[in-house]
C-alpha atoms as a PDB file:
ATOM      1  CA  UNK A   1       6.923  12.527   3.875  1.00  0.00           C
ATOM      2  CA  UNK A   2       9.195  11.140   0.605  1.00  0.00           C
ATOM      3  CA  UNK A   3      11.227  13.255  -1.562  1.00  0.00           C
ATOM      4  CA  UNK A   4      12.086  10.896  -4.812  1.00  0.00           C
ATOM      5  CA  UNK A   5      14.187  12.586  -7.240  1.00  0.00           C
ATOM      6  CA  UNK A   6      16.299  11.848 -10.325  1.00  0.00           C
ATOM      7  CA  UNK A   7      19.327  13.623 -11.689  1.00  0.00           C
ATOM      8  CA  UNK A   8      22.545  13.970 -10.124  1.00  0.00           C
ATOM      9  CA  UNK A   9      24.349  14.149  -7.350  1.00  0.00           C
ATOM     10  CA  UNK A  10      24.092  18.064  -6.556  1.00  0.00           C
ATOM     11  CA  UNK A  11      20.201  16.934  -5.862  1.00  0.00           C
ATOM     12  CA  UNK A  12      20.904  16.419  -2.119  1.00  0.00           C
ATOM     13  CA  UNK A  13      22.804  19.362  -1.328  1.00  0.00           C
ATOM     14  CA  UNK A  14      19.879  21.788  -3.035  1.00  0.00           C
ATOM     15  CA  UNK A  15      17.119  19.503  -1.301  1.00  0.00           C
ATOM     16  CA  UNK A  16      18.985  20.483   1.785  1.00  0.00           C
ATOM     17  CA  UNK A  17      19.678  24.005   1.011  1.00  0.00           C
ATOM     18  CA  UNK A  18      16.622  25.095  -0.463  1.00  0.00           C
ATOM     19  CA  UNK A  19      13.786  22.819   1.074  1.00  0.00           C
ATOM     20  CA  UNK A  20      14.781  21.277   4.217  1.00  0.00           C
ATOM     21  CA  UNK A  21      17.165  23.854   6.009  1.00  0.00           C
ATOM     22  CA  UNK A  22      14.029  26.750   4.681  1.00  0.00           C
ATOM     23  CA  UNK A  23      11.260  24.588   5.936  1.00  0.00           C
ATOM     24  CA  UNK A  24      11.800  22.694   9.186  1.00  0.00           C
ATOM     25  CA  UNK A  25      12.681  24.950  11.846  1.00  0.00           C
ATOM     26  CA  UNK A  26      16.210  25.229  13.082  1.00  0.00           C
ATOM     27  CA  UNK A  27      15.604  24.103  16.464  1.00  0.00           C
ATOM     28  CA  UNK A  28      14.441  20.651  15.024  1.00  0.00           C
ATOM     29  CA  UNK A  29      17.970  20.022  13.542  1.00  0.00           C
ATOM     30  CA  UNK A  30      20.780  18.871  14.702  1.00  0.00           C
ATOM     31  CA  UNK A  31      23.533  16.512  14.333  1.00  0.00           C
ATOM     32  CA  UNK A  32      21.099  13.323  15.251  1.00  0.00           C
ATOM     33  CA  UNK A  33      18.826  13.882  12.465  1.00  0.00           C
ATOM     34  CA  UNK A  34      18.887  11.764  10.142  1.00  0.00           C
ATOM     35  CA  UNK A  35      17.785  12.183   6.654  1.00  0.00           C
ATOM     36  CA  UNK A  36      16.423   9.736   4.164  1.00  0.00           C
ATOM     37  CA  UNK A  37      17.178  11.195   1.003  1.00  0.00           C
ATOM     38  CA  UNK A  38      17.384   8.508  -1.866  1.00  0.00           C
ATOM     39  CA  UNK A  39      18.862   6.172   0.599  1.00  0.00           C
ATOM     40  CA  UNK A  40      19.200   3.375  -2.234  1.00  0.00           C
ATOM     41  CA  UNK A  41      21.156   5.680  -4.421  1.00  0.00           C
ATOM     42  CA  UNK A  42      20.356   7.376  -7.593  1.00  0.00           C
ATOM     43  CA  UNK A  43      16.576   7.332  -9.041  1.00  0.00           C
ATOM     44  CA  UNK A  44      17.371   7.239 -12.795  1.00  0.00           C
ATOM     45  CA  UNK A  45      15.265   5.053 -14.161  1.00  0.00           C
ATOM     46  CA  UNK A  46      11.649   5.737 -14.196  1.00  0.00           C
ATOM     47  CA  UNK A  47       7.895   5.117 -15.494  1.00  0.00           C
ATOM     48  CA  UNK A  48       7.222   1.967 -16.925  1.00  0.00           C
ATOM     49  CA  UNK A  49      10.895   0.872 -17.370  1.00  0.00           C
ATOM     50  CA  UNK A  50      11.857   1.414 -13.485  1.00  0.00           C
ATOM     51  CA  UNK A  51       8.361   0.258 -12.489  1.00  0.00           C
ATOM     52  CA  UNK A  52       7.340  -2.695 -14.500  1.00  0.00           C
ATOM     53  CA  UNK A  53       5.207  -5.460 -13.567  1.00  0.00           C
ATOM     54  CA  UNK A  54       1.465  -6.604 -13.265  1.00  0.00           C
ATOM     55  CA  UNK A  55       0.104  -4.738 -10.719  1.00  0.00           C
ATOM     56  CA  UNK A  56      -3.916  -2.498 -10.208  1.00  0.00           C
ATOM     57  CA  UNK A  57      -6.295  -4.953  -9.042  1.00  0.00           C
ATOM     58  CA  UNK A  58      -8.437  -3.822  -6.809  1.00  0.00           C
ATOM     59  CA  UNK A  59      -6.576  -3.608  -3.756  1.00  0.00           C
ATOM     60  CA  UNK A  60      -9.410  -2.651  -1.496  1.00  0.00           C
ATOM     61  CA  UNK A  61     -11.398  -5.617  -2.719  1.00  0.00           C
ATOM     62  CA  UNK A  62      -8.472  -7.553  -2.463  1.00  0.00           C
ATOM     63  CA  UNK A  63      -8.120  -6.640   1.169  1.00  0.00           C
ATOM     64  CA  UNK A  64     -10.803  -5.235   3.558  1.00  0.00           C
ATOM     65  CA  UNK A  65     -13.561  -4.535   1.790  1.00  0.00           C
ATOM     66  CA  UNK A  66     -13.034  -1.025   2.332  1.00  0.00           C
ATOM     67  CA  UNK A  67     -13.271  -1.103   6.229  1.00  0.00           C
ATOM     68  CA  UNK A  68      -9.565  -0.847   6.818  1.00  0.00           C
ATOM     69  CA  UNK A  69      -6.942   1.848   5.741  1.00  0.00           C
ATOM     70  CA  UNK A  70      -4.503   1.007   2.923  1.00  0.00           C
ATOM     71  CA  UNK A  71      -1.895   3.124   1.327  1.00  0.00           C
ATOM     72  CA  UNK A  72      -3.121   2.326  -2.358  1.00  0.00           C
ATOM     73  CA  UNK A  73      -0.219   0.054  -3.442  1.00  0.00           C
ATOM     74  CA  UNK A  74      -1.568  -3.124  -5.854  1.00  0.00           C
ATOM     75  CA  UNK A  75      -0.558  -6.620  -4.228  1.00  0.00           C
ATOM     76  CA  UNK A  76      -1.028  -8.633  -7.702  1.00  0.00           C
ATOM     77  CA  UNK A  77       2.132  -9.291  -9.615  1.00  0.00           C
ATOM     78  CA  UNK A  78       4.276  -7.897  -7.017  1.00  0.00           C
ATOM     79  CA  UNK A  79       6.678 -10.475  -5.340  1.00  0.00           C
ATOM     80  CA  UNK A  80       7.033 -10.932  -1.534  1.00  0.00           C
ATOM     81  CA  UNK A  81      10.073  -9.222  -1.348  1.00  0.00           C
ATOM     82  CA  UNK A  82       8.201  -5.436  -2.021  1.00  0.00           C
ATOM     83  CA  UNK A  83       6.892  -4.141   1.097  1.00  0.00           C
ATOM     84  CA  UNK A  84       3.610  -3.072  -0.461  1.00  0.00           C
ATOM     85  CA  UNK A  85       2.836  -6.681  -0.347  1.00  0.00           C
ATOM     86  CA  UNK A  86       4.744  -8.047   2.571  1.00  0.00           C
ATOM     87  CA  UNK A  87       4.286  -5.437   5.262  1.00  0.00           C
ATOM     88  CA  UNK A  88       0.932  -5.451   4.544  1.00  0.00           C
ATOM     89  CA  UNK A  89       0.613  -9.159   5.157  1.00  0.00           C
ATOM     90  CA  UNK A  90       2.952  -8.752   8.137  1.00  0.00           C
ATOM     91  CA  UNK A  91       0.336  -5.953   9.872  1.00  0.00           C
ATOM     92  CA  UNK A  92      -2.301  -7.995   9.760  1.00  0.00           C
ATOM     93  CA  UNK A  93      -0.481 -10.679  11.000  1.00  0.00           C
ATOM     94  CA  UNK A  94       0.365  -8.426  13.838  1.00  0.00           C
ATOM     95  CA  UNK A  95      -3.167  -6.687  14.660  1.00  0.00           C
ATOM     96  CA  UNK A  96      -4.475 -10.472  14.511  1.00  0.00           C
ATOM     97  CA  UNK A  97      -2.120 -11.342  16.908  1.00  0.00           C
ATOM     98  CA  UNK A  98      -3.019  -8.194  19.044  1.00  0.00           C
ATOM     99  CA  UNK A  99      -6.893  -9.199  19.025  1.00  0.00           C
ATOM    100  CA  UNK A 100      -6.331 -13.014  19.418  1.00  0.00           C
ATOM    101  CA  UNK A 101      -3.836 -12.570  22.443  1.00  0.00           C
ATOM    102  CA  UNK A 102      -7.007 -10.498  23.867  1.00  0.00           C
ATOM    103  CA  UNK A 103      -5.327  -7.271  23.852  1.00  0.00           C
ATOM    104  CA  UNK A 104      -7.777  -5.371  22.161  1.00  0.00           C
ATOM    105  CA  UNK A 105     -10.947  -6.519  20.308  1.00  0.00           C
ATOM    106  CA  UNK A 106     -10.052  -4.470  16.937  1.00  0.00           C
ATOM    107  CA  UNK A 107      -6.821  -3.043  16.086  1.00  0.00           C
ATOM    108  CA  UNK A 108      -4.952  -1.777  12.970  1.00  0.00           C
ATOM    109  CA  UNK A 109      -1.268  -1.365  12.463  1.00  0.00           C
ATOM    110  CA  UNK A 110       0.817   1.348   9.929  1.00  0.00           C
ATOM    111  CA  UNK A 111       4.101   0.677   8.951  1.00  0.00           C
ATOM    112  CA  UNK A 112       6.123   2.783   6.103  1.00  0.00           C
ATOM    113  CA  UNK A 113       9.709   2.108   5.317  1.00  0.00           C
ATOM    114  CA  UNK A 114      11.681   4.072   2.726  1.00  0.00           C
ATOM    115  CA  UNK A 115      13.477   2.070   0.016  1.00  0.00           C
ATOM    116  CA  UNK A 116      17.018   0.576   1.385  1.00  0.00           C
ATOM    117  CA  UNK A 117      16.168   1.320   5.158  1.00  0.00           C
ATOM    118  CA  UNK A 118      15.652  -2.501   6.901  1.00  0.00           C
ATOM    119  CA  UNK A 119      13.502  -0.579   9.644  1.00  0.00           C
ATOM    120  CA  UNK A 120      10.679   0.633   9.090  1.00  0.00           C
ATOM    121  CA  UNK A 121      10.519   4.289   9.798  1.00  0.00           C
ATOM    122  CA  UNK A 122       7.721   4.811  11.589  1.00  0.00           C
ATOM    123  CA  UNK A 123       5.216   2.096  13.212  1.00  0.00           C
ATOM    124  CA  UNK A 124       1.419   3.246  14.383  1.00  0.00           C
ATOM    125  CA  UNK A 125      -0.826   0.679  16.582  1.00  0.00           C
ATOM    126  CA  UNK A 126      -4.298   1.857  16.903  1.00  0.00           C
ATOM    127  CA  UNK A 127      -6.736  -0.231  18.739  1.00  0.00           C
ATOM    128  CA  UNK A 128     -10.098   2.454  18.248  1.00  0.00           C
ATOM    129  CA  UNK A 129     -10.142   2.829  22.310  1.00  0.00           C
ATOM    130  CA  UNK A 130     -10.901  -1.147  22.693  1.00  0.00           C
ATOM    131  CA  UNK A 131      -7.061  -2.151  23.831  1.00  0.00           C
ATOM    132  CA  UNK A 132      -6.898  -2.843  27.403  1.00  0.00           C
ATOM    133  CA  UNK A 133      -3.652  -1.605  27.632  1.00  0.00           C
ATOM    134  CA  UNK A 134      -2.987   1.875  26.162  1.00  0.00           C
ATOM    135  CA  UNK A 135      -1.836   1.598  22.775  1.00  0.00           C
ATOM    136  CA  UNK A 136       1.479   2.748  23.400  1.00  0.00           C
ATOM    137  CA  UNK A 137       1.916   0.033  25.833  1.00  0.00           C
ATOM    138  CA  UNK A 138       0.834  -2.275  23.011  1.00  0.00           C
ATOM    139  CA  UNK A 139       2.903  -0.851  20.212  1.00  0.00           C
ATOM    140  CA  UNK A 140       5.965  -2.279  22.864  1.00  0.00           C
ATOM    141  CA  UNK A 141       4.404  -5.741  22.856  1.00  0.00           C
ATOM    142  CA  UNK A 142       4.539  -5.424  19.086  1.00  0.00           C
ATOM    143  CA  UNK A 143       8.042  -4.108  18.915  1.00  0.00           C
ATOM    144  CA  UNK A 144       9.359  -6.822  20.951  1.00  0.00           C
ATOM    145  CA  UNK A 145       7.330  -9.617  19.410  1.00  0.00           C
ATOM    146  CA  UNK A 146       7.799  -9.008  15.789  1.00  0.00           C
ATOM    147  CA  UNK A 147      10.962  -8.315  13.446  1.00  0.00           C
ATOM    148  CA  UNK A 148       9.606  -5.734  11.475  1.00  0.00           C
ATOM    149  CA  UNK A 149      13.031  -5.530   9.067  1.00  0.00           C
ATOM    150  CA  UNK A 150      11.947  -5.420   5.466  1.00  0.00           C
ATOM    151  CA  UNK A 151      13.730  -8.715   4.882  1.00  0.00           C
ATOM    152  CA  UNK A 152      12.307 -10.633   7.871  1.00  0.00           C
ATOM    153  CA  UNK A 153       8.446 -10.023   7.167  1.00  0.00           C
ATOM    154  CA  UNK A 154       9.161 -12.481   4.097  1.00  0.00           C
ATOM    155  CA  UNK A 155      11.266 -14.771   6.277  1.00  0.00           C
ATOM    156  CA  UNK A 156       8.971 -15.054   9.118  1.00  0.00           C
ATOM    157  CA  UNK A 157       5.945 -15.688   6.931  1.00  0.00           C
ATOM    158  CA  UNK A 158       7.202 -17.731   4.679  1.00  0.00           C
ATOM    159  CA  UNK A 159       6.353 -15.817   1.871  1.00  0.00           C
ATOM    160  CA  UNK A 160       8.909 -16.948  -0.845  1.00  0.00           C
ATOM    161  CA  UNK A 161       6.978 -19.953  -1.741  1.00  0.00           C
ATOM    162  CA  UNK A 162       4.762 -19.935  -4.630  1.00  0.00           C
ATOM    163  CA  UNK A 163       1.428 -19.855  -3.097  1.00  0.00           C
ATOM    164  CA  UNK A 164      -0.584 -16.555  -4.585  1.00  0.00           C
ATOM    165  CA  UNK A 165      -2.357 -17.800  -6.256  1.00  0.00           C
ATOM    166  CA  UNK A 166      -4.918 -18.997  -4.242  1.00  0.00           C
ATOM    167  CA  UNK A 167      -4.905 -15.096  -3.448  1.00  0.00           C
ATOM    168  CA  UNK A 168      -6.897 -14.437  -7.093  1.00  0.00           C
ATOM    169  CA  UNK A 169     -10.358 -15.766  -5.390  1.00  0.00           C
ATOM    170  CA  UNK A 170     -11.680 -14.270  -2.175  1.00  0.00           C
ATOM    171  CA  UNK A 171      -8.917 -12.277  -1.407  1.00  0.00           C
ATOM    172  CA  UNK A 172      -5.834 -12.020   0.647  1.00  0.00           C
ATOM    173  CA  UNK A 173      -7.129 -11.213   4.315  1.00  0.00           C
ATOM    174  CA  UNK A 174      -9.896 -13.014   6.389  1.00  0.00           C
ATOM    175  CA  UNK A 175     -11.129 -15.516   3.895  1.00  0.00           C
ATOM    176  CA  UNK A 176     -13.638 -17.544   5.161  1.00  0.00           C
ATOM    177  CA  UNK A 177     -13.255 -20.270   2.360  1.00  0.00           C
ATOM    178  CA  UNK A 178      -9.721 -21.041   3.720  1.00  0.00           C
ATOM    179  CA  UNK A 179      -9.533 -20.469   7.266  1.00  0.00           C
ATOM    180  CA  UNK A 180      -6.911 -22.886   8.550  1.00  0.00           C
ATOM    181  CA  UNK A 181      -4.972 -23.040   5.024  1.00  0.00           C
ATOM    182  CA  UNK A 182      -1.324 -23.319   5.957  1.00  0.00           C
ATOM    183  CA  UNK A 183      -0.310 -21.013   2.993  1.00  0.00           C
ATOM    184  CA  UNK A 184      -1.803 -18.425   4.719  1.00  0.00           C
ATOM    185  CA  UNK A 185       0.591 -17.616   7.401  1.00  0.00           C
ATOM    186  CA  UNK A 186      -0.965 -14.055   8.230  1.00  0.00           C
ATOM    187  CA  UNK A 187      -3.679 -15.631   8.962  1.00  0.00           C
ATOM    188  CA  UNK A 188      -2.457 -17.557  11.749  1.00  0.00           C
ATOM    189  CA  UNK A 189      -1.494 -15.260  14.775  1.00  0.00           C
ATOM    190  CA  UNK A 190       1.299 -15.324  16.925  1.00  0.00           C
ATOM    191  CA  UNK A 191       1.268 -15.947  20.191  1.00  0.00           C
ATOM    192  CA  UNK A 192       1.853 -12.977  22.643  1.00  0.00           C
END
């Protein structure tokens, strides 16, 4: 889970104090935990101010149809650099990879990162029983194929050029109109 907050600085001692250290059992904790609490600093700003931009179109149109998952987060307006946009890209750049390297005939992948953590903090690899490796085994190929830092999904796709939008018609993922469209570097997997 995410705990955003505003205020001051006395927030993460009470989160600790009051929610964490009451909730999660002792025997959980120690001094390798590590806790994500703000990690960017201070959340002052807020609502529109703090989160501006053009953003709602329908992201499940925009993506799978409604077949795959999706956390929710618009695509539209948002640069390359915010991970709603770019991991998503990056995943499907991954599970295409899976599937073309013959690992699997379907797979999905689930990232989340918290805000000014490079690494993602968790990374899922599900392959609905079709992998012919155990997932597991395949979420290893993945970590050792792909850079999943928040700053290298736009690097390695080549996201920073002004190509979106192209994105406005048919979608961002699996367009049959533009197949081989070099723009579209998701949609041209890596080899395994």
């Amino acid at each position: 889970g995410r705990i955003v907050l505003s205020g001051d600085d006395d927030i993460k001692k009470d989160l600790m104090e009051h929610v964490i250290k009451p909730l999660i059992p002792a025997n959980l904790l120690d001094d390798k935990t590590i806790y994500h609490i703000n990690p960017s600093g201070k959340f002052t700003i807020g609502g529109p101010e703090g989160d501006g931009g053009l953003t709602g179109r329908k992201i499940i149109i925009d993506t799978y149809g409604g077949w795959g998952a999706h956390g929710g987060g618009a695509f539209s307006g948002k640069d390359p650099t915010k991970v709603d946009r770019s991991a998503a890209y990056y995943c499907r750049w991954i599970a295409k990879s899976v599937v073309a390297a013959g690992l699997a005939k379907r797979c999905i992948v689930q990232v989340s990162y918290a805000i000014g953590v490079p690494e993602p903090l968790s990374v899922f690899v599900d392959t609905y029983g079709t992998g012919n490796k155990p997932d597991p085994d395949i979420l290893d190929i993945v970590k050792a194929n792909f850079d999943l830092r928040a700053g290298m999904l736009v690097r390695e796709l080549d996201m920073l050029k002004p190509k979106y939008k192209k994105t406005a018609a048919y979608g961002h993922f699996g367009n049959c109109a533009r197949p081989d469209d070099p723009d579209f570097t998701w949609e041209h997997p890596k080899k395994l």
